[in-house]
PDB file of N, CA and C in Angstrom:
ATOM      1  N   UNK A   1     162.841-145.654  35.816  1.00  0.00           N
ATOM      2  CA  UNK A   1     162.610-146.369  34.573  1.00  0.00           C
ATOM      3  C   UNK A   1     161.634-145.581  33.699  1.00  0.00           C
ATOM      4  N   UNK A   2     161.609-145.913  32.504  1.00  0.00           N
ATOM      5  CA  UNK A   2     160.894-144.585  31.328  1.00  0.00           C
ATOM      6  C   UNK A   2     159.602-145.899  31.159  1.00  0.00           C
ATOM      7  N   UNK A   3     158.909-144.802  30.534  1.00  0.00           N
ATOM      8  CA  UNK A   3     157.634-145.652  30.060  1.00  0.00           C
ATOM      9  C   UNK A   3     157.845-146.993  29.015  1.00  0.00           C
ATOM     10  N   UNK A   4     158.458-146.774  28.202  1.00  0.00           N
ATOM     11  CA  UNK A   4     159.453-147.400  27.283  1.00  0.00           C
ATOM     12  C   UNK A   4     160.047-148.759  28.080  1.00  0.00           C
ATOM     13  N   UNK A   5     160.716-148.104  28.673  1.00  0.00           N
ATOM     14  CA  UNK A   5     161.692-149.726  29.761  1.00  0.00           C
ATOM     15  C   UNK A   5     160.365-150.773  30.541  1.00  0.00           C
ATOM     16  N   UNK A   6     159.350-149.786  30.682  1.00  0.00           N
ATOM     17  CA  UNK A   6     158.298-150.597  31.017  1.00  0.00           C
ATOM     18  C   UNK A   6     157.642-151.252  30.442  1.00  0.00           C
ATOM     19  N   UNK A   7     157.458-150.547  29.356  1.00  0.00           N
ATOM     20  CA  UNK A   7     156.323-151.511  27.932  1.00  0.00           C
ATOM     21  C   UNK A   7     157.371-152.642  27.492  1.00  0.00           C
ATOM     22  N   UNK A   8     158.631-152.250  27.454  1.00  0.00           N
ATOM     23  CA  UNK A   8     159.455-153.640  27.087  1.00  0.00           C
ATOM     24  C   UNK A   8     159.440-155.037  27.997  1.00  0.00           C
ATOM     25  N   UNK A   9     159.738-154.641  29.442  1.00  0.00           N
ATOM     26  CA  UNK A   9     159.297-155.307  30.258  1.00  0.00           C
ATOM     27  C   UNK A   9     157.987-156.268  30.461  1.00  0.00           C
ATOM     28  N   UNK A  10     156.870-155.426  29.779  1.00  0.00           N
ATOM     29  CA  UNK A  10     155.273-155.922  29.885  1.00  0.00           C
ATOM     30  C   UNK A  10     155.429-157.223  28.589  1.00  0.00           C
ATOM     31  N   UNK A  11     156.577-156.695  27.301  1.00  0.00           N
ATOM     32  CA  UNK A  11     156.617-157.551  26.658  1.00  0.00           C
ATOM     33  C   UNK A  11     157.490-158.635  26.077  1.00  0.00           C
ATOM     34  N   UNK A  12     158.588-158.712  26.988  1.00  0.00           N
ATOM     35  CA  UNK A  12     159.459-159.819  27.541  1.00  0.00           C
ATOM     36  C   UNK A  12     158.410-160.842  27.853  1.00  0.00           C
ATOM     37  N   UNK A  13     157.775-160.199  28.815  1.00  0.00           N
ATOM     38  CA  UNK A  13     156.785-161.313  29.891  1.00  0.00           C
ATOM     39  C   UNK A  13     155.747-162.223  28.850  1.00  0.00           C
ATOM     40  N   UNK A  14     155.317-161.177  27.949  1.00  0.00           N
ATOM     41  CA  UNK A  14     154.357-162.090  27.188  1.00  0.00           C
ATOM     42  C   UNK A  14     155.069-162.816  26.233  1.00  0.00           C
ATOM     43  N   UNK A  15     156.226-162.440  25.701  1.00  0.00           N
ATOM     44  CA  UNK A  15     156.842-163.246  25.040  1.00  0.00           C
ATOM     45  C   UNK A  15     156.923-164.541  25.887  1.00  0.00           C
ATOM     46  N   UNK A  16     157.474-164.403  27.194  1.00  0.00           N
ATOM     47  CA  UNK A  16     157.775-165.926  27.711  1.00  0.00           C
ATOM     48  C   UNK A  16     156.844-166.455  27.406  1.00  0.00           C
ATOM     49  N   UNK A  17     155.434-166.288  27.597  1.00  0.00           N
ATOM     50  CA  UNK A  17     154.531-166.901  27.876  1.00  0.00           C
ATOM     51  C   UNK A  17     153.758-166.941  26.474  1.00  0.00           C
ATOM     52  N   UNK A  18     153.567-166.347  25.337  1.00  0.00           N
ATOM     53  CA  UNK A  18     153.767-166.939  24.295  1.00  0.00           C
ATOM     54  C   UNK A  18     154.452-167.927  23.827  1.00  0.00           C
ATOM     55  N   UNK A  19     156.122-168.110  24.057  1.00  0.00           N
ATOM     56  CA  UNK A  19     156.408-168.881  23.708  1.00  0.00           C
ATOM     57  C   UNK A  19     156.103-170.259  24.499  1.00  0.00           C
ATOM     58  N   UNK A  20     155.559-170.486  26.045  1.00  0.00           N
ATOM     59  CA  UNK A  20     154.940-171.874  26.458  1.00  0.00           C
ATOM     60  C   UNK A  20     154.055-172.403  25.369  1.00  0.00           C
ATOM     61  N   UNK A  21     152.907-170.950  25.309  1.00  0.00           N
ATOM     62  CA  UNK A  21     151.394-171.345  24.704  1.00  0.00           C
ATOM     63  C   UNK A  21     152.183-171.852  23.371  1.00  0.00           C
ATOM     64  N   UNK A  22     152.921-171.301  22.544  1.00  0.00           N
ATOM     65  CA  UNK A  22     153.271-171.822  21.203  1.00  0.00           C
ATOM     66  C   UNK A  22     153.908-173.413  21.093  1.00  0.00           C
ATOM     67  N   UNK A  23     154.213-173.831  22.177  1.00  0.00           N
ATOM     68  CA  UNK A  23     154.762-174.944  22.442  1.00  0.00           C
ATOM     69  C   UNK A  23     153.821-175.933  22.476  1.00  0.00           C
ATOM     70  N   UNK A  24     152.880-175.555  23.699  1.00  0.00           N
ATOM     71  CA  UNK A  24     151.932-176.185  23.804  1.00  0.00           C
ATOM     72  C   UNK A  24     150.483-176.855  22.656  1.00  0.00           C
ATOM     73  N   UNK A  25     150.580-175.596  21.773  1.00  0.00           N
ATOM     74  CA  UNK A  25     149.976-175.580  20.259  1.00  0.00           C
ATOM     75  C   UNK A  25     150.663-176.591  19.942  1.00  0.00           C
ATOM     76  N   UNK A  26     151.666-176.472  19.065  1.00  0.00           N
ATOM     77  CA  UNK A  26     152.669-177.302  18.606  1.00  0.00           C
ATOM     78  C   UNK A  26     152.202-178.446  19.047  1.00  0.00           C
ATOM     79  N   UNK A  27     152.163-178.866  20.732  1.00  0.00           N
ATOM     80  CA  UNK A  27     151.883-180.613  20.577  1.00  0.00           C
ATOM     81  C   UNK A  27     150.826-181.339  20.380  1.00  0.00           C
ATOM     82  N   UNK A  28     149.557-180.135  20.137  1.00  0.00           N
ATOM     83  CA  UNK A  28     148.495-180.792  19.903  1.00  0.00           C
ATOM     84  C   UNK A  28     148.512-180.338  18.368  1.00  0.00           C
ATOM     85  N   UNK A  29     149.078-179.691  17.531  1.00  0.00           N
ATOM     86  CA  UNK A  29     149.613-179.902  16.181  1.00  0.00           C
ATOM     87  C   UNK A  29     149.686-181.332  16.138  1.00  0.00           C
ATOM     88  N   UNK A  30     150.711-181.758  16.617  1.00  0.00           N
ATOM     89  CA  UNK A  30     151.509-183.161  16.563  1.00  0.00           C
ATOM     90  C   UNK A  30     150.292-184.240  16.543  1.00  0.00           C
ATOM     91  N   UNK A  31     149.357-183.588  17.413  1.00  0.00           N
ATOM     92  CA  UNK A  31     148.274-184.900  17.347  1.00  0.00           C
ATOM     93  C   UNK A  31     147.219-184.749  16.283  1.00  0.00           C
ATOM     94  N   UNK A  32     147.251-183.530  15.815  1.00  0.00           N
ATOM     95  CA  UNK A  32     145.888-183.234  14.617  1.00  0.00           C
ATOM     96  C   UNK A  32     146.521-184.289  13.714  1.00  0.00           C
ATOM     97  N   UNK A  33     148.234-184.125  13.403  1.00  0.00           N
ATOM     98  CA  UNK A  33     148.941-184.537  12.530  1.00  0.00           C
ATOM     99  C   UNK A  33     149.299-186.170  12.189  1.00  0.00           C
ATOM    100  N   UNK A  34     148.996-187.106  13.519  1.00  0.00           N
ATOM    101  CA  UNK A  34     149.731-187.990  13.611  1.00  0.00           C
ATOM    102  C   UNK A  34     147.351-188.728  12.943  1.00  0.00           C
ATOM    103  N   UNK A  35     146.828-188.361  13.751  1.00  0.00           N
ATOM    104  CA  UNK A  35     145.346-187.956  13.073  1.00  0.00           C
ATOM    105  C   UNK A  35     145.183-188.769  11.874  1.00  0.00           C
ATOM    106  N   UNK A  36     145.904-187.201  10.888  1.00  0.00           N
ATOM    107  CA  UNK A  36     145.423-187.243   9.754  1.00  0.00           C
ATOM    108  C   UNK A  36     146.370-188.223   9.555  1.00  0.00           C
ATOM    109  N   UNK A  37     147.322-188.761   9.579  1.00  0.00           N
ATOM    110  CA  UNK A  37     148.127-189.716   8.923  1.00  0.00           C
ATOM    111  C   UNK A  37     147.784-191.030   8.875  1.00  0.00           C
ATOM    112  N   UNK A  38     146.682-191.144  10.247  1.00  0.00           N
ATOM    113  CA  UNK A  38     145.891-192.386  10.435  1.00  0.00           C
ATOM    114  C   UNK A  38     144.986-192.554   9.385  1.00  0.00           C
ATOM    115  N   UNK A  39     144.048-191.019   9.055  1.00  0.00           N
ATOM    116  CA  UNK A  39     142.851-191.369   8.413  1.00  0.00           C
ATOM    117  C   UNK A  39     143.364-190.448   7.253  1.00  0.00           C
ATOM    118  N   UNK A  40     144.485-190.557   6.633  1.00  0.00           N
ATOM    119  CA  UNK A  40     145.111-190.070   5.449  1.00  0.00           C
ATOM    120  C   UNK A  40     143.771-188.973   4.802  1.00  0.00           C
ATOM    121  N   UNK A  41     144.239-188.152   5.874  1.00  0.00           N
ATOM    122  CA  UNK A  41     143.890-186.875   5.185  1.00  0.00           C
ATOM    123  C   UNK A  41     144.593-185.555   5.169  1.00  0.00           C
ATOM    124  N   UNK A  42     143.562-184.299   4.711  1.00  0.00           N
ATOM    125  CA  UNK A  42     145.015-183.765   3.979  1.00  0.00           C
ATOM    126  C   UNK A  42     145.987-182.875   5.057  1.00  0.00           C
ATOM    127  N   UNK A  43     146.461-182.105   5.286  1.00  0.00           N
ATOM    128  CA  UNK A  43     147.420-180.851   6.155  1.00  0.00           C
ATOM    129  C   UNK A  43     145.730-179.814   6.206  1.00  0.00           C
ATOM    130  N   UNK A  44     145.875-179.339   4.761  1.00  0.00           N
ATOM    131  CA  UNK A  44     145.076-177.922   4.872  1.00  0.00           C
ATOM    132  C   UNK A  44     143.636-178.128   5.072  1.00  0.00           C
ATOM    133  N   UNK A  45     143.026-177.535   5.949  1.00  0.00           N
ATOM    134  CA  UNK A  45     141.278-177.653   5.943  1.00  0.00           C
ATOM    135  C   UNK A  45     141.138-176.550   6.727  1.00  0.00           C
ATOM    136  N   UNK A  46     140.745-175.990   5.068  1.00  0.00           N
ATOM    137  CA  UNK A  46     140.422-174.225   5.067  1.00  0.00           C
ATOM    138  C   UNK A  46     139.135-173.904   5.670  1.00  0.00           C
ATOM    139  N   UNK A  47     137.993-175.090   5.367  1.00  0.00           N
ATOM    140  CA  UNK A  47     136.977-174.609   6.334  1.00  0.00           C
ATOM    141  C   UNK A  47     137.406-175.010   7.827  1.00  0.00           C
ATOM    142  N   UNK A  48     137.723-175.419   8.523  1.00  0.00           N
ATOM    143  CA  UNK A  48     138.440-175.586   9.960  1.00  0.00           C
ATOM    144  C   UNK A  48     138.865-173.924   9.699  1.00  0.00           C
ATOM    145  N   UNK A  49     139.764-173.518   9.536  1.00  0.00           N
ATOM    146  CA  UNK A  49     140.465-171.821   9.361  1.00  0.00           C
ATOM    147  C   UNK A  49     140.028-171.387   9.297  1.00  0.00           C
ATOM    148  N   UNK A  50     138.739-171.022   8.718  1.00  0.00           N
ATOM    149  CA  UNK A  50     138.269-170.014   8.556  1.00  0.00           C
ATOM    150  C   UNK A  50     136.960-170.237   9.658  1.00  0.00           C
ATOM    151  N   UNK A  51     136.626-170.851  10.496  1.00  0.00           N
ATOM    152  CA  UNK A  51     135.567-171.195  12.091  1.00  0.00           C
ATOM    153  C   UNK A  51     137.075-170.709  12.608  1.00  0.00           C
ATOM    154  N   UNK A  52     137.886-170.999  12.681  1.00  0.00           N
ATOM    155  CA  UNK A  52     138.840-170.688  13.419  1.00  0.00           C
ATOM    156  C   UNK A  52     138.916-169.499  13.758  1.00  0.00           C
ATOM    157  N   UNK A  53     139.567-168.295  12.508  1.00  0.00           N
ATOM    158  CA  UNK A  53     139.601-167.275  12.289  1.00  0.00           C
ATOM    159  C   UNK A  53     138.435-166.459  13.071  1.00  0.00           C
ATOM    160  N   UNK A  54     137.041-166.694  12.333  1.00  0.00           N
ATOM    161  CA  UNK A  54     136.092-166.501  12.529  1.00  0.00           C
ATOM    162  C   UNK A  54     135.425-166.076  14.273  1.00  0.00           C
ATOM    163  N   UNK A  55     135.714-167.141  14.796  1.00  0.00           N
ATOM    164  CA  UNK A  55     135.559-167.825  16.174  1.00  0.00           C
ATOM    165  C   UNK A  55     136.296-166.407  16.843  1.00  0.00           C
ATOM    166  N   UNK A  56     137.635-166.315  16.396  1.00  0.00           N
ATOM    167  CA  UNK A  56     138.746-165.560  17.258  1.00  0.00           C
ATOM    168  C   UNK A  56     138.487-164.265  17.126  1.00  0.00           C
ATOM    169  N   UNK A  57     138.135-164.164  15.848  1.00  0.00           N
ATOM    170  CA  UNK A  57     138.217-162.637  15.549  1.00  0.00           C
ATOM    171  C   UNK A  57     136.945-162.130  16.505  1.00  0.00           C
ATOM    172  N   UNK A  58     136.086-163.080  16.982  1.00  0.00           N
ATOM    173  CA  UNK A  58     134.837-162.215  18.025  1.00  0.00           C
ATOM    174  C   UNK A  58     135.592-162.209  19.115  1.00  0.00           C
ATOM    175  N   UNK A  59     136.390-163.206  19.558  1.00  0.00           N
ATOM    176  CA  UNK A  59     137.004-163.125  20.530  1.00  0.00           C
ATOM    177  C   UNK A  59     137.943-162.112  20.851  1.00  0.00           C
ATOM    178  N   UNK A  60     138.018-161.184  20.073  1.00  0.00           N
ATOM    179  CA  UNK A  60     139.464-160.315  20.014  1.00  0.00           C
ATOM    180  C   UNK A  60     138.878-158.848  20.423  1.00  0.00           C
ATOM    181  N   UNK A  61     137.191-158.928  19.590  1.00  0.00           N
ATOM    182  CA  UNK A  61     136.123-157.851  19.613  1.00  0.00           C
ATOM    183  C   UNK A  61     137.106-156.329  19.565  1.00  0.00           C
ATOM    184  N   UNK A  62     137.964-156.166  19.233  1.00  0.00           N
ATOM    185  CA  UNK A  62     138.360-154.997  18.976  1.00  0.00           C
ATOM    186  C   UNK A  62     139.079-154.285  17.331  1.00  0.00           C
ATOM    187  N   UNK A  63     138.296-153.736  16.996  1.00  0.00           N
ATOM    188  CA  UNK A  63     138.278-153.257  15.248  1.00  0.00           C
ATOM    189  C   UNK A  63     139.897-153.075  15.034  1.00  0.00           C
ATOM    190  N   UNK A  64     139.870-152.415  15.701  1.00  0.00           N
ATOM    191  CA  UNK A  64     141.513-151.318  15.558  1.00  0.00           C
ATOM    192  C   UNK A  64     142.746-152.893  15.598  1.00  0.00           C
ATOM    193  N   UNK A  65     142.330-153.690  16.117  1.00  0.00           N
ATOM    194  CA  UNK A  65     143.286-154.823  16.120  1.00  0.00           C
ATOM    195  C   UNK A  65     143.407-155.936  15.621  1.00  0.00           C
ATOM    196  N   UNK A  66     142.174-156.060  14.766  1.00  0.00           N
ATOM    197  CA  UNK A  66     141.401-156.711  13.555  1.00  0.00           C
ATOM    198  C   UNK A  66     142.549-157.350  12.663  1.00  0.00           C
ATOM    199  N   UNK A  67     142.964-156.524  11.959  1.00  0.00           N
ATOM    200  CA  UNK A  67     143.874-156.681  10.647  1.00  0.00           C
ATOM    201  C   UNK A  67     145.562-157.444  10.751  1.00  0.00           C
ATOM    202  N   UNK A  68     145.577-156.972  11.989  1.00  0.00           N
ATOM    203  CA  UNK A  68     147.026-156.844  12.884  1.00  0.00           C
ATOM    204  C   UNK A  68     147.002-158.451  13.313  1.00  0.00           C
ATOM    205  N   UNK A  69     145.820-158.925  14.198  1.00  0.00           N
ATOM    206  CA  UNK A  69     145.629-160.237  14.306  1.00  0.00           C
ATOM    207  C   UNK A  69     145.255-161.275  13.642  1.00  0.00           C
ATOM    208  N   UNK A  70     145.073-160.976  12.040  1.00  0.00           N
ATOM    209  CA  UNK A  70     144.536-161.268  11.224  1.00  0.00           C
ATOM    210  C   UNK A  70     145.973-161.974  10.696  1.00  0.00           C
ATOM    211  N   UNK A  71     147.121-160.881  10.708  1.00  0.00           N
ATOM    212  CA  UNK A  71     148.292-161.197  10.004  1.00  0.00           C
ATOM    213  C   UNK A  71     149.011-162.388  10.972  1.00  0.00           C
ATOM    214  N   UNK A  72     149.019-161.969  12.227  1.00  0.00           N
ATOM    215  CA  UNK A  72     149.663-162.826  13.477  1.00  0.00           C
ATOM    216  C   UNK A  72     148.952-163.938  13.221  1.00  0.00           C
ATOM    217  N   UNK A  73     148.033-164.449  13.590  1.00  0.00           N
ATOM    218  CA  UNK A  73     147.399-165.637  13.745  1.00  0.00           C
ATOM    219  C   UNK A  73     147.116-166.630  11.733  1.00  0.00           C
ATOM    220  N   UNK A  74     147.246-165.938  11.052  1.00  0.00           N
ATOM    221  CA  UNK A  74     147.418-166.144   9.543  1.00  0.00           C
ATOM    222  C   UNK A  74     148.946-167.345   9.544  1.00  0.00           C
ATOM    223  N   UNK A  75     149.716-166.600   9.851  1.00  0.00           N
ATOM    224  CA  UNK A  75     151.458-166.713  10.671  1.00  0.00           C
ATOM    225  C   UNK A  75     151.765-168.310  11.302  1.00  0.00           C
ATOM    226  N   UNK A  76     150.855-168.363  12.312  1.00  0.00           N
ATOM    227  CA  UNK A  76     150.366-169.174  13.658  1.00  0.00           C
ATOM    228  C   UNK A  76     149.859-170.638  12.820  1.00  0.00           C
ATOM    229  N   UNK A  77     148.759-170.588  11.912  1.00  0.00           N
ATOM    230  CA  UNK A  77     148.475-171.529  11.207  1.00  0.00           C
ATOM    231  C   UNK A  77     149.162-171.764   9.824  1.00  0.00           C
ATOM    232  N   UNK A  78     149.829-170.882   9.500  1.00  0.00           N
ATOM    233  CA  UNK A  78     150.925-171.749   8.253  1.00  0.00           C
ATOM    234  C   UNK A  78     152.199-172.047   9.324  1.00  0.00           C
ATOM    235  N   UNK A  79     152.187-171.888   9.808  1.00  0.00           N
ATOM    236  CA  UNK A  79     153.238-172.409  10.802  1.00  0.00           C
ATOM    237  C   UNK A  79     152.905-174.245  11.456  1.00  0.00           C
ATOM    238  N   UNK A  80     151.839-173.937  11.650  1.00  0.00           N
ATOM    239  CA  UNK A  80     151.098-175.020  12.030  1.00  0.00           C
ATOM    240  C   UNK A  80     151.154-176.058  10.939  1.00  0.00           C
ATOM    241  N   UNK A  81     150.639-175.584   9.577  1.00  0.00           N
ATOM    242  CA  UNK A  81     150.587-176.739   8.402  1.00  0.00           C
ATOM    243  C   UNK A  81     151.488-177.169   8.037  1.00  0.00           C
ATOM    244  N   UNK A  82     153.085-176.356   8.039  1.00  0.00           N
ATOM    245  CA  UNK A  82     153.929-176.947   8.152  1.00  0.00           C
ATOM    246  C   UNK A  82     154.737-177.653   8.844  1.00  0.00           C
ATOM    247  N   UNK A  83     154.495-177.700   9.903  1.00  0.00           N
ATOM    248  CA  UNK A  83     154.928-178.453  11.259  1.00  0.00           C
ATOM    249  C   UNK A  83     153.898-180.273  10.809  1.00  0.00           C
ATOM    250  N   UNK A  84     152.660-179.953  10.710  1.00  0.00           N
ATOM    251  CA  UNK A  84     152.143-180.955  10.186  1.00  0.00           C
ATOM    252  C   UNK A  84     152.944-181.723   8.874  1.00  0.00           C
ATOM    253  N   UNK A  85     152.952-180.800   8.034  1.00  0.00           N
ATOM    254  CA  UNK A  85     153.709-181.387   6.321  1.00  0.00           C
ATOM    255  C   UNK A  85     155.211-182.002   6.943  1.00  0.00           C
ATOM    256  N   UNK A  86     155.810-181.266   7.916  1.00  0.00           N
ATOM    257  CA  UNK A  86     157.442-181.822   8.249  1.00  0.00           C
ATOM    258  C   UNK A  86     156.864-183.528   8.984  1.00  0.00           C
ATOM    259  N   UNK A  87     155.981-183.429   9.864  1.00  0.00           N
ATOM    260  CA  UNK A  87     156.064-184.751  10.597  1.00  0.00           C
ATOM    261  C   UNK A  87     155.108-185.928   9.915  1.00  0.00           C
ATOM    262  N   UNK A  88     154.042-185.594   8.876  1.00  0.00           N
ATOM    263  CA  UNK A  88     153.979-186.318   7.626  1.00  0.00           C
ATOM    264  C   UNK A  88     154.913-187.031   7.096  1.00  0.00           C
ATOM    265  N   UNK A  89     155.497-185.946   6.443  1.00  0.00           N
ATOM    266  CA  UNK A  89     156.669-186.270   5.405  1.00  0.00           C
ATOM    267  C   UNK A  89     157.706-187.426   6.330  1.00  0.00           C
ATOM    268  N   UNK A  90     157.989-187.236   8.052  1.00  0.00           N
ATOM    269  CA  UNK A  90     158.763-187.958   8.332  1.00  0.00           C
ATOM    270  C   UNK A  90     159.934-187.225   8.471  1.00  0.00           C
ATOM    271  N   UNK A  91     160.079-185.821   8.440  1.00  0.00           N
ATOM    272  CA  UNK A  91     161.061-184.901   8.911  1.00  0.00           C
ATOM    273  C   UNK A  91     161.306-184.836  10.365  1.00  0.00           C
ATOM    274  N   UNK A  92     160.251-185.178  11.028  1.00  0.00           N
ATOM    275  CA  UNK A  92     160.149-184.490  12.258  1.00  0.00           C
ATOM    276  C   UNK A  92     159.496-186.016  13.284  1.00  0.00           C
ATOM    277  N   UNK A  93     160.696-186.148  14.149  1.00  0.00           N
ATOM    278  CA  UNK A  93     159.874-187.319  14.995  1.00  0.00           C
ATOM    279  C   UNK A  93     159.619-187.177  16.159  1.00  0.00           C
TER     280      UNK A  93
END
């Protein structure tokens, strides 16, 4: 097997397992969401995002991967607000 067939391999695996963790996000989405619908407030709370951001980006502690995770996890939470806005709205039960 080439180095190549291996790095694909390394990232199959994290895909699986990304996609649990993304799942798992998702249902506590569902509860930030069902939340705010109680105490009618809004989807976006940019200061939450940005402790968020903030928080992670020490957690990541590596420069070179900064920008890259910046875009991914950017991704992760509009993904998120809309998953919120769909089960608001009553799109999503």
């Amino acid at each position: 097997m080439s180095k190549l067939d291996d790095a694909r391999i390394i990232i199959n695996d994290i895909d699986k397992k990304m996609i649990e963790l993304f799942k798992e996000r998702m249902k506590a989405v569902e509860m930030v969401a069902s939340y705010k619908i109680e105490n009618n407030l809004p989807v976006l709370d940019s200061k939450r995002e940005e402790l968020i951001i903030e928080k992670n980006i020490k957690l990541l502690n590596d420069n070179n991967l900064e920008k890259y995770y910046l875009t991914f996890f950017n991704a992760v939470l509009a993904s998120s607000r809309c998953y919120q806005e769909d089960i608001i709205k009553g799109d999503i039960k």
